[in-house]
PDB file of N, CA and C in Angstrom:
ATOM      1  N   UNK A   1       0.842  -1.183   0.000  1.00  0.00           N
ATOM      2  CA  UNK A   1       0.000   0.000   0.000  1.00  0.00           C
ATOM      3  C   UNK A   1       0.881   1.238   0.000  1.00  0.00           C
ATOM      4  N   UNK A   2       0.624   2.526  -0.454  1.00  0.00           N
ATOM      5  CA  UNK A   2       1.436   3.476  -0.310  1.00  0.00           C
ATOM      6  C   UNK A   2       0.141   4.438   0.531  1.00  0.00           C
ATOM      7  N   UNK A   3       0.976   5.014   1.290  1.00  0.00           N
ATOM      8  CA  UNK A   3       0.187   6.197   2.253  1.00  0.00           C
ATOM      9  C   UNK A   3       1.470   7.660   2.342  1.00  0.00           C
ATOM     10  N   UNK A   4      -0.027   8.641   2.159  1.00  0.00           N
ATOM     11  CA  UNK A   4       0.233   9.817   1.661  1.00  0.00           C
ATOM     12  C   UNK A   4       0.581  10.334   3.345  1.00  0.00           C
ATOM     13  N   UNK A   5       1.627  11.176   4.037  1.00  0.00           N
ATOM     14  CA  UNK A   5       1.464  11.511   5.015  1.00  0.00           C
ATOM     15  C   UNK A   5       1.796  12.944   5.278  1.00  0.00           C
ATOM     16  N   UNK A   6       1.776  13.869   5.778  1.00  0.00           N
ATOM     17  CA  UNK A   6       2.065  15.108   6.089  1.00  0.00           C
ATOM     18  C   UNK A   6       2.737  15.560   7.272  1.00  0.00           C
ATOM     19  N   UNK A   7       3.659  16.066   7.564  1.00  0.00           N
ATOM     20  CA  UNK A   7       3.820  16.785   8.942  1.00  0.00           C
ATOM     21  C   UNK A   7       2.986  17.553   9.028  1.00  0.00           C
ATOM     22  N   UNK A   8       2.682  17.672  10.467  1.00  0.00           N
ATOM     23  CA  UNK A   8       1.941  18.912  11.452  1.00  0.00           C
ATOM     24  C   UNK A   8       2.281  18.666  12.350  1.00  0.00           C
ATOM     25  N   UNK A   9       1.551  18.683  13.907  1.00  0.00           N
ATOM     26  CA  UNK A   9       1.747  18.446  14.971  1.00  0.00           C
ATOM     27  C   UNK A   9       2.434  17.224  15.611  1.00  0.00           C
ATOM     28  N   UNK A  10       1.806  16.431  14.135  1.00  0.00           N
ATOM     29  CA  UNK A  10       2.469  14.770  14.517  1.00  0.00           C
ATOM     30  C   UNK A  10       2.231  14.235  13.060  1.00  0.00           C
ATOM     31  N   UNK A  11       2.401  12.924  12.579  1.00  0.00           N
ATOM     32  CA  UNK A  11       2.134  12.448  11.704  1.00  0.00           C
ATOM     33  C   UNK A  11       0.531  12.476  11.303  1.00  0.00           C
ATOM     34  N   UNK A  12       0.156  13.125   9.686  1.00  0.00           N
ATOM     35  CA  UNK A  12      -1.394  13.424   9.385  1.00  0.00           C
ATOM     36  C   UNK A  12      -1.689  12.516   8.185  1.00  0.00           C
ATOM     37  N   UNK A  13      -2.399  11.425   8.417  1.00  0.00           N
ATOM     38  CA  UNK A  13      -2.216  10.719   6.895  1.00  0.00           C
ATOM     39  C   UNK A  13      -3.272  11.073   5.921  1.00  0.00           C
ATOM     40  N   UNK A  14      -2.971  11.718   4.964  1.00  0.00           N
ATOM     41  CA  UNK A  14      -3.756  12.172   4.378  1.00  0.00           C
ATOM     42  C   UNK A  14      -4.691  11.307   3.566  1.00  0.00           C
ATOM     43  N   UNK A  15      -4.310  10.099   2.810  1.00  0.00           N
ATOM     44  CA  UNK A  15      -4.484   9.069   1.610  1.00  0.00           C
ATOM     45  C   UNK A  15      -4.016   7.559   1.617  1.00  0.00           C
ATOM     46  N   UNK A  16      -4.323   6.592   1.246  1.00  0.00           N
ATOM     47  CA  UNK A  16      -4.154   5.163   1.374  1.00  0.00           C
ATOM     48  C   UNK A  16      -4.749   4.661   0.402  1.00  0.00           C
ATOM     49  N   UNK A  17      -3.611   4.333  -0.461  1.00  0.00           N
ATOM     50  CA  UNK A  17      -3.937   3.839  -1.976  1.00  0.00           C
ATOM     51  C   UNK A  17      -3.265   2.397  -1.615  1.00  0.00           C
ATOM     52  N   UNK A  18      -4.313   1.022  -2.124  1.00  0.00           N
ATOM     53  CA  UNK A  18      -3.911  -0.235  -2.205  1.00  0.00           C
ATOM     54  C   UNK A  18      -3.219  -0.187  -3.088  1.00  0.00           C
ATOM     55  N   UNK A  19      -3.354   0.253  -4.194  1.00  0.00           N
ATOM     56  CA  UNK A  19      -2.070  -0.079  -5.083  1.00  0.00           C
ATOM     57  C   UNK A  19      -1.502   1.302  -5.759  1.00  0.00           C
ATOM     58  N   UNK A  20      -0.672   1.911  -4.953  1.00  0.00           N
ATOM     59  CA  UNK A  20      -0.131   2.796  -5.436  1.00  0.00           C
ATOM     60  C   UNK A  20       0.892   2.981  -6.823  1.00  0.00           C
ATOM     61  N   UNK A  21       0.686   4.431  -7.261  1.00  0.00           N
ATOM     62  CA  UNK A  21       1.659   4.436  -8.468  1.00  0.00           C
ATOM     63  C   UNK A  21       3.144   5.127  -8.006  1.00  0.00           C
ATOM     64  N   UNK A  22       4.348   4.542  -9.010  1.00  0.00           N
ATOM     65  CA  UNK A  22       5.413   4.606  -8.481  1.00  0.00           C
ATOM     66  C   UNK A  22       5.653   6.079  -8.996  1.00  0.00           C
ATOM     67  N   UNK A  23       4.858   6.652  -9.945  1.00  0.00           N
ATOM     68  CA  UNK A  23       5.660   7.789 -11.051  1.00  0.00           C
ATOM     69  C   UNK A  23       6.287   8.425 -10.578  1.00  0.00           C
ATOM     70  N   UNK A  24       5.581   9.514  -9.436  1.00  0.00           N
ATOM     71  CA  UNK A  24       5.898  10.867  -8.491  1.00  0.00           C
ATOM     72  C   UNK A  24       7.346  10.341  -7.917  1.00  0.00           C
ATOM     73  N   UNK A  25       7.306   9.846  -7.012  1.00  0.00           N
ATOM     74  CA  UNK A  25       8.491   9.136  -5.828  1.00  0.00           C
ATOM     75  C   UNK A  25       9.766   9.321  -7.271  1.00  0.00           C
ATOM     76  N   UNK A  26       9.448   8.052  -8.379  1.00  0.00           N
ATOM     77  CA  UNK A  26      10.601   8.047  -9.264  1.00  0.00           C
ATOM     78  C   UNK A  26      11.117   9.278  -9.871  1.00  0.00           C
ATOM     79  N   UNK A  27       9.958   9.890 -10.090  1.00  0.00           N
ATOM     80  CA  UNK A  27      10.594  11.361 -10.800  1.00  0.00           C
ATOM     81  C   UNK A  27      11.556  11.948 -10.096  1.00  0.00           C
ATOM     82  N   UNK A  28      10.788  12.504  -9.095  1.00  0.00           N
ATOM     83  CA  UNK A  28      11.318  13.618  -7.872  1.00  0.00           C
ATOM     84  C   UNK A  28      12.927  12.852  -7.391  1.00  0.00           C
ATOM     85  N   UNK A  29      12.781  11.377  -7.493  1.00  0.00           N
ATOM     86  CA  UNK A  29      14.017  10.841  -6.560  1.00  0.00           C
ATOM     87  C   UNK A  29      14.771  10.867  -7.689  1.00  0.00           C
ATOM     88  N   UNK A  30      14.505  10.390  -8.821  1.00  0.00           N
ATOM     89  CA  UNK A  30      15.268   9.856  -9.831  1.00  0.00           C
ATOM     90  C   UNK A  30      16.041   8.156  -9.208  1.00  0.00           C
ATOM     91  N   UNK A  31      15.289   7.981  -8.586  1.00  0.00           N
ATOM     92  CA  UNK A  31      15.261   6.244  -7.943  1.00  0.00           C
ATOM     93  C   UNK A  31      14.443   5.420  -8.794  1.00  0.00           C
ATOM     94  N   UNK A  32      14.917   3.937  -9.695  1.00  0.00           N
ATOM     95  CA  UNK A  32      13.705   3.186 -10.144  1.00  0.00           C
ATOM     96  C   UNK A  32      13.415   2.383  -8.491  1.00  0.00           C
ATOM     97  N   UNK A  33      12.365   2.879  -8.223  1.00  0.00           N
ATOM     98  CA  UNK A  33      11.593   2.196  -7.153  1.00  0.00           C
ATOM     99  C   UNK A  33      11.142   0.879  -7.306  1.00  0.00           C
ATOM    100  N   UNK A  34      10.733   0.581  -8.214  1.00  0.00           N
ATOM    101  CA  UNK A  34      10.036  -0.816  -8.870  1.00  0.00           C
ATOM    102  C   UNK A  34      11.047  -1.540  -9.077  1.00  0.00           C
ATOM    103  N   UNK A  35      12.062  -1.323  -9.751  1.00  0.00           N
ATOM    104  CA  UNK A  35      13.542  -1.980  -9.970  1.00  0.00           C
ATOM    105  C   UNK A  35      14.208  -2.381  -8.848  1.00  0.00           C
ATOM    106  N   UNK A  36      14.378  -1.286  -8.106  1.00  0.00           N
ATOM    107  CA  UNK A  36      14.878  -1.813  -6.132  1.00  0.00           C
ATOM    108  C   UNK A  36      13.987  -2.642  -5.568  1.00  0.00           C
ATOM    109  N   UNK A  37      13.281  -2.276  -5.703  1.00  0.00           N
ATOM    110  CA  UNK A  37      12.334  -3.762  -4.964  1.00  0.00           C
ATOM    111  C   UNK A  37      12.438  -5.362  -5.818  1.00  0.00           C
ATOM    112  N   UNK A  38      12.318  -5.347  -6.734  1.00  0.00           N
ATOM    113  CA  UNK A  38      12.828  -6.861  -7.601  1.00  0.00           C
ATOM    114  C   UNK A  38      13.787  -7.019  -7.182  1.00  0.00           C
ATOM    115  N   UNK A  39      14.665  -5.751  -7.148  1.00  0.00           N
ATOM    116  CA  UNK A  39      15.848  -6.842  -6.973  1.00  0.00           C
ATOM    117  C   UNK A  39      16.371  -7.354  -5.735  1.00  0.00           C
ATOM    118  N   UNK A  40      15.688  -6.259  -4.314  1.00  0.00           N
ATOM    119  CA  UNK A  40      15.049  -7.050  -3.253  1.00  0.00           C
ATOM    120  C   UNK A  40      14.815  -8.436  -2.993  1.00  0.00           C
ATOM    121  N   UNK A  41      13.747  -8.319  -3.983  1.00  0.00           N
ATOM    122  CA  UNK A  41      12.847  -9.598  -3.622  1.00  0.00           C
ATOM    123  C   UNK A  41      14.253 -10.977  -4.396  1.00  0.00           C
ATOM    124  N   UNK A  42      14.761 -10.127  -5.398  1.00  0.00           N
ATOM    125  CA  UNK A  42      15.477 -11.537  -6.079  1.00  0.00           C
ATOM    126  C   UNK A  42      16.597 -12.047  -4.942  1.00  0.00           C
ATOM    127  N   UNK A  43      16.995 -10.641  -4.207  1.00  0.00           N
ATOM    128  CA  UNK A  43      18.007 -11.702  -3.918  1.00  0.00           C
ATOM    129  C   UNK A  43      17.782 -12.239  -2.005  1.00  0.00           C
ATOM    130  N   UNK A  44      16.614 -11.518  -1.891  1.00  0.00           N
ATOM    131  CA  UNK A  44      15.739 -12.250  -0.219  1.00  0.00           C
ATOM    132  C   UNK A  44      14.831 -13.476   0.111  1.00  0.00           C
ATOM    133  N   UNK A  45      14.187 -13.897  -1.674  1.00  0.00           N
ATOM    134  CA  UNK A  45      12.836 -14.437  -1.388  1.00  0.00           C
ATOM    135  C   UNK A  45      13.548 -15.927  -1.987  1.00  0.00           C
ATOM    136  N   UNK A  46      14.382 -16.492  -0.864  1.00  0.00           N
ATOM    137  CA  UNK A  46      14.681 -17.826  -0.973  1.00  0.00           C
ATOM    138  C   UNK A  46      13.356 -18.877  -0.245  1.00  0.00           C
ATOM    139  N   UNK A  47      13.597 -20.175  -0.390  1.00  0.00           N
ATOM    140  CA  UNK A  47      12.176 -20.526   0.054  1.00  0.00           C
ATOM    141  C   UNK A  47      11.671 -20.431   1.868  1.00  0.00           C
ATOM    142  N   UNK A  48      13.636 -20.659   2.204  1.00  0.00           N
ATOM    143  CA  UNK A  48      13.169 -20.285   3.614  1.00  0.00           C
ATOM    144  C   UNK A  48      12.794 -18.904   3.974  1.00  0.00           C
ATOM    145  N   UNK A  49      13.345 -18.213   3.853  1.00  0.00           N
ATOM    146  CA  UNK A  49      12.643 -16.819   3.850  1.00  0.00           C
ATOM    147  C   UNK A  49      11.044 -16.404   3.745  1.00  0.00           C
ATOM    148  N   UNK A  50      10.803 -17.160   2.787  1.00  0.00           N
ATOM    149  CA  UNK A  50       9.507 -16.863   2.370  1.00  0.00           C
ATOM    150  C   UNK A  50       8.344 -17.824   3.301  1.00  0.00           C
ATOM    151  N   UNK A  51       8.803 -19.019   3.375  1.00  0.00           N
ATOM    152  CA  UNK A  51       8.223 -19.836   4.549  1.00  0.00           C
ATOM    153  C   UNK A  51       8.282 -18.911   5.845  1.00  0.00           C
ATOM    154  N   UNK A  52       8.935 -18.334   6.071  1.00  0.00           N
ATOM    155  CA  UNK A  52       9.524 -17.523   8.011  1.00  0.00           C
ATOM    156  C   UNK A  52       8.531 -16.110   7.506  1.00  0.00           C
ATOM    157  N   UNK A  53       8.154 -15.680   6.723  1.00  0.00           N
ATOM    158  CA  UNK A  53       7.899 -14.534   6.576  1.00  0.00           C
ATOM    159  C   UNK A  53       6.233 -15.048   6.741  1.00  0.00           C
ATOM    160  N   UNK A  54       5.584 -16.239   5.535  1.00  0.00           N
ATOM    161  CA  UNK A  54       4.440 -16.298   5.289  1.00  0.00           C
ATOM    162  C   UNK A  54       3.715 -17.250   6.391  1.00  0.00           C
ATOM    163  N   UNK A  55       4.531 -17.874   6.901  1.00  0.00           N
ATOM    164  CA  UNK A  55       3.974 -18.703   8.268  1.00  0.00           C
ATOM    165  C   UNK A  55       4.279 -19.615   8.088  1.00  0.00           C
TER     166      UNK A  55
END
């Protein structure tokens, strides 16, 4: 999920999108976001891992 948040007094969440889009984040960062995460997942999601994570 991606959530939209704001400073103020404390954390203000503005938005909560189930499936958020990567565009904004990539632009502004010039980070492929979608790309870091694959390759995350390629080199974490061995089977034990994924067993310890999913139950």
């Amino acid at each position: 999920a991606g959530v939209d948040i704001l400073r103020a007094r404390g954390p203000l969440v503005m938005e909560v999108n189930a499936s958020p889009g990567l565009e904004g984040i990539e632009k502004t960062t010039g980070v492929d976001i979608a790309g870091r995460m694959i390759q995350w997942i390629e080199r974490h999601a061995t089977p034990e891992f994924c067993l310890k994570i999913g139950g």
